[in-house]
Protein backbone atom coordinates (compact mmCIF):
# COMPACT_ATOMS: atom_id res chain seq x y z
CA UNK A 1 1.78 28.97 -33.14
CA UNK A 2 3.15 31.97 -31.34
CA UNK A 3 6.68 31.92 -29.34
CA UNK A 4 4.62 31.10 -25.79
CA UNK A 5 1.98 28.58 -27.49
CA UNK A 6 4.77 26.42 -28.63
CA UNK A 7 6.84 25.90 -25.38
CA UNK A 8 3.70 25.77 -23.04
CA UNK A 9 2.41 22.64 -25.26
CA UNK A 10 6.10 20.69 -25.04
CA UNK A 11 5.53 21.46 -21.35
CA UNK A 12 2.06 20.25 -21.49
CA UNK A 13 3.31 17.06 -23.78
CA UNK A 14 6.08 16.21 -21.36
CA UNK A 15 4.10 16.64 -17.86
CA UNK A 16 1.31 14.29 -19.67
CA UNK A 17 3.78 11.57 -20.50
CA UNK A 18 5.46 11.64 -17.00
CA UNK A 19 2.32 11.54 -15.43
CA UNK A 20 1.29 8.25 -17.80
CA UNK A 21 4.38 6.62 -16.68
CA UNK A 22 3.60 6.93 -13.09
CA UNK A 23 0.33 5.14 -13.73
CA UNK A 24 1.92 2.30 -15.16
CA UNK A 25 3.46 1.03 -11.91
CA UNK A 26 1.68 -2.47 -10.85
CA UNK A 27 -1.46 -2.11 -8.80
CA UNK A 28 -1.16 -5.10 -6.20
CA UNK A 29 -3.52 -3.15 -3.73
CA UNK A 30 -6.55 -5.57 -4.00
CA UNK A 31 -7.51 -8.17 -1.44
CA UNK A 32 -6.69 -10.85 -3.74
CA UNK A 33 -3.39 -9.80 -5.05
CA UNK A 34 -0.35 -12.24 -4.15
CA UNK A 35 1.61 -10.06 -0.99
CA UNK A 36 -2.04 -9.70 0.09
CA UNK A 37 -2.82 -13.49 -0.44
CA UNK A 38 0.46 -14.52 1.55
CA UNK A 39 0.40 -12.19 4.49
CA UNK A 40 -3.12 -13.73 5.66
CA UNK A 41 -2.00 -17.10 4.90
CA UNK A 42 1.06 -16.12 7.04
CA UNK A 43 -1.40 -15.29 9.72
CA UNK A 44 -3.86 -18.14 9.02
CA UNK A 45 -0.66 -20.29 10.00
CA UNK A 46 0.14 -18.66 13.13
CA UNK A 47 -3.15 -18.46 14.54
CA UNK A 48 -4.34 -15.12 14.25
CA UNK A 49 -7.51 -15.84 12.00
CA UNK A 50 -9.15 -18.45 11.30
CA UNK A 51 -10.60 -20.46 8.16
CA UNK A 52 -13.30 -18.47 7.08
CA UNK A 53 -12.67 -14.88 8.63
CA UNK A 54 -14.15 -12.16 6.21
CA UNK A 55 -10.97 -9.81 7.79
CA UNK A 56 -9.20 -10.95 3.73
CA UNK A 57 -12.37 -9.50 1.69
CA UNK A 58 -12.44 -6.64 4.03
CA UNK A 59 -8.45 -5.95 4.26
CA UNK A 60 -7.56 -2.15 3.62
CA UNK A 61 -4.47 -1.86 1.35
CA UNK A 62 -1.80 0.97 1.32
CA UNK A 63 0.80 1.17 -1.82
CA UNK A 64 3.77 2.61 0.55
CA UNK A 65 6.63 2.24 -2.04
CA UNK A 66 7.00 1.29 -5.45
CA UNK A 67 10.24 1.28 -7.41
CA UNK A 68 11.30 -0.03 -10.53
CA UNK A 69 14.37 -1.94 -9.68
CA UNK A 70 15.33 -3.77 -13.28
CA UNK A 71 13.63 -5.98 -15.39
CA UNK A 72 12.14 -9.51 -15.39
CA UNK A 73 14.76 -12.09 -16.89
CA UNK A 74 11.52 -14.52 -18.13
CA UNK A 75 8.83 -11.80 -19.46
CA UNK A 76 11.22 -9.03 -20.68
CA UNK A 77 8.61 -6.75 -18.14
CA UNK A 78 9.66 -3.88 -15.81
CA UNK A 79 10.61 -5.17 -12.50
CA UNK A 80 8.85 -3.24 -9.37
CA UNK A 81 10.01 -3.86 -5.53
CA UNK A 82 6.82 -3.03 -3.77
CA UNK A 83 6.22 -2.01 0.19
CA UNK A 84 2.45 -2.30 1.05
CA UNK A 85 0.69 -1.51 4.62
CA UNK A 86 -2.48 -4.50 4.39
CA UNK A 87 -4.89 -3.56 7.49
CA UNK A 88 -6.57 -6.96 8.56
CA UNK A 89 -9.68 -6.10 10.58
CA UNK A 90 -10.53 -8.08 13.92
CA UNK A 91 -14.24 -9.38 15.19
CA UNK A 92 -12.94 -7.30 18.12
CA UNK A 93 -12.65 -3.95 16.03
CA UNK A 94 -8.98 -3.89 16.63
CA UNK A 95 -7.12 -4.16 13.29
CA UNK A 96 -3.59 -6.35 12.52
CA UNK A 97 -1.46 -4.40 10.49
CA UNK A 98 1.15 -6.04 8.11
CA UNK A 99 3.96 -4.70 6.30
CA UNK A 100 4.60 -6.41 2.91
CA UNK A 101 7.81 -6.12 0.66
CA UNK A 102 7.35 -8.34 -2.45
CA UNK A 103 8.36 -8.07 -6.31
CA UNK A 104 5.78 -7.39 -9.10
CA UNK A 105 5.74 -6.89 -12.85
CA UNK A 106 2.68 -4.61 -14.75
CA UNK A 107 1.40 -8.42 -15.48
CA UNK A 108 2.10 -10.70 -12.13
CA UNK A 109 2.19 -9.51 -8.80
CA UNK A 110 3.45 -12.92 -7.85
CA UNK A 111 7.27 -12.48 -9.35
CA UNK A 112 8.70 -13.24 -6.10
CA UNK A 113 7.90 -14.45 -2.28
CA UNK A 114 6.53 -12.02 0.16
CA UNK A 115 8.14 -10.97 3.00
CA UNK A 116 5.85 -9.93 6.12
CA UNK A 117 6.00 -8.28 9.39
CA UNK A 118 3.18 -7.72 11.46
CA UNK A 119 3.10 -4.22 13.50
CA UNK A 120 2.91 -4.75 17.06
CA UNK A 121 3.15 -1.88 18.62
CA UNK A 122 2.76 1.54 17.34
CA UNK A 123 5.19 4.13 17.94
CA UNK A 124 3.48 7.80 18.15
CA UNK A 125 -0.08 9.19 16.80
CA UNK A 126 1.07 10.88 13.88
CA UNK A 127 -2.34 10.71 11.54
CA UNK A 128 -2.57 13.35 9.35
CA UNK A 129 -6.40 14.52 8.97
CA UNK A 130 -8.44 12.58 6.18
CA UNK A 131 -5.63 9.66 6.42
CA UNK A 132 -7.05 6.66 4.67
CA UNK A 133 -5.51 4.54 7.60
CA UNK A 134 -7.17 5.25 10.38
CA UNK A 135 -9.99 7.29 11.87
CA UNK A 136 -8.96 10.63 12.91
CA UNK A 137 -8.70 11.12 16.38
CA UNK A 138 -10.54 13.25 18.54
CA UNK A 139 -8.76 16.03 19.72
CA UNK A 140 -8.38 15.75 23.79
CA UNK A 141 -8.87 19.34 25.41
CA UNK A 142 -6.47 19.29 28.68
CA UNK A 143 -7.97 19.33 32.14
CA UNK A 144 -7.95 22.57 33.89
CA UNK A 145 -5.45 22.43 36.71
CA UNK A 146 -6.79 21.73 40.63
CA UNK A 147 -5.74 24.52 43.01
């Protein structure tokens, strides 16, 4: 190997493994993972669905956050605090967004309870384009001044 070849692969060997480990963070971003589960029973309770809706199969779910925080005391497994947007659509076409914060191993997603706040009121526009949130917006051209 000549004195470049042998650095670049290390480089190449290292960037691989990091890049692995980041993929081994739990994946709770299906509609019937356990902070998914909770925050529509949450709103199941208070009202804002009812039994039946499809808006659980057809939830969108965000990964906001994910850090590794310690590890499990019962399965000896990397402990993850997670932060997840969950987009519950309405019959209506309006959407109720929850914020979940929950704990989750590589093997449960259920490790702890599931804390939930809806989003009532949304605070600025700021979509950037291709977001997997929201539609973009149309852009609004102004309206030339009366004289």
């Amino acid at each position: 190997m000549n004195r470049l070849a042998r650095p670049l692969a290390m480089f190449l060997l290292l960037a691989a493994t990091s890049f692995g480990a980041l993929a081994e963070t739990p994946d709770c971003t299906h509609s019937g993972s356990w902070p998914v589960s909770m925050a529509f029973g949450y709103l199941l309770d208070e009202g804002v669905f009812e039994r039946g809706s499809p808006a659980l199969e057809k939830a969108v779910i965000t990964r906001l956050a994910s850090e590794k925080i310690g590890r499990d005391r019962f399965d000896d497994e990397d402990l993850y605090r997670q932060v997840h947007l969950v987009r519950f659509p309405k019959t209506s076409g309006e959407t109720v967004d929850v914020i979940t914060v929950s704990e989750a191993t590589n093997v449960e997603c259920s490790i702890s309870d599931v804390d939930a706040y809806v989003i009532s009121k949304r605070l600025g526009d700021y979509t950037p384009s291709g977001s997997v949130l929201r539609e973009p917006q149309q852009q609004k051209t102004p309206k030339p001044k009366q004289k």
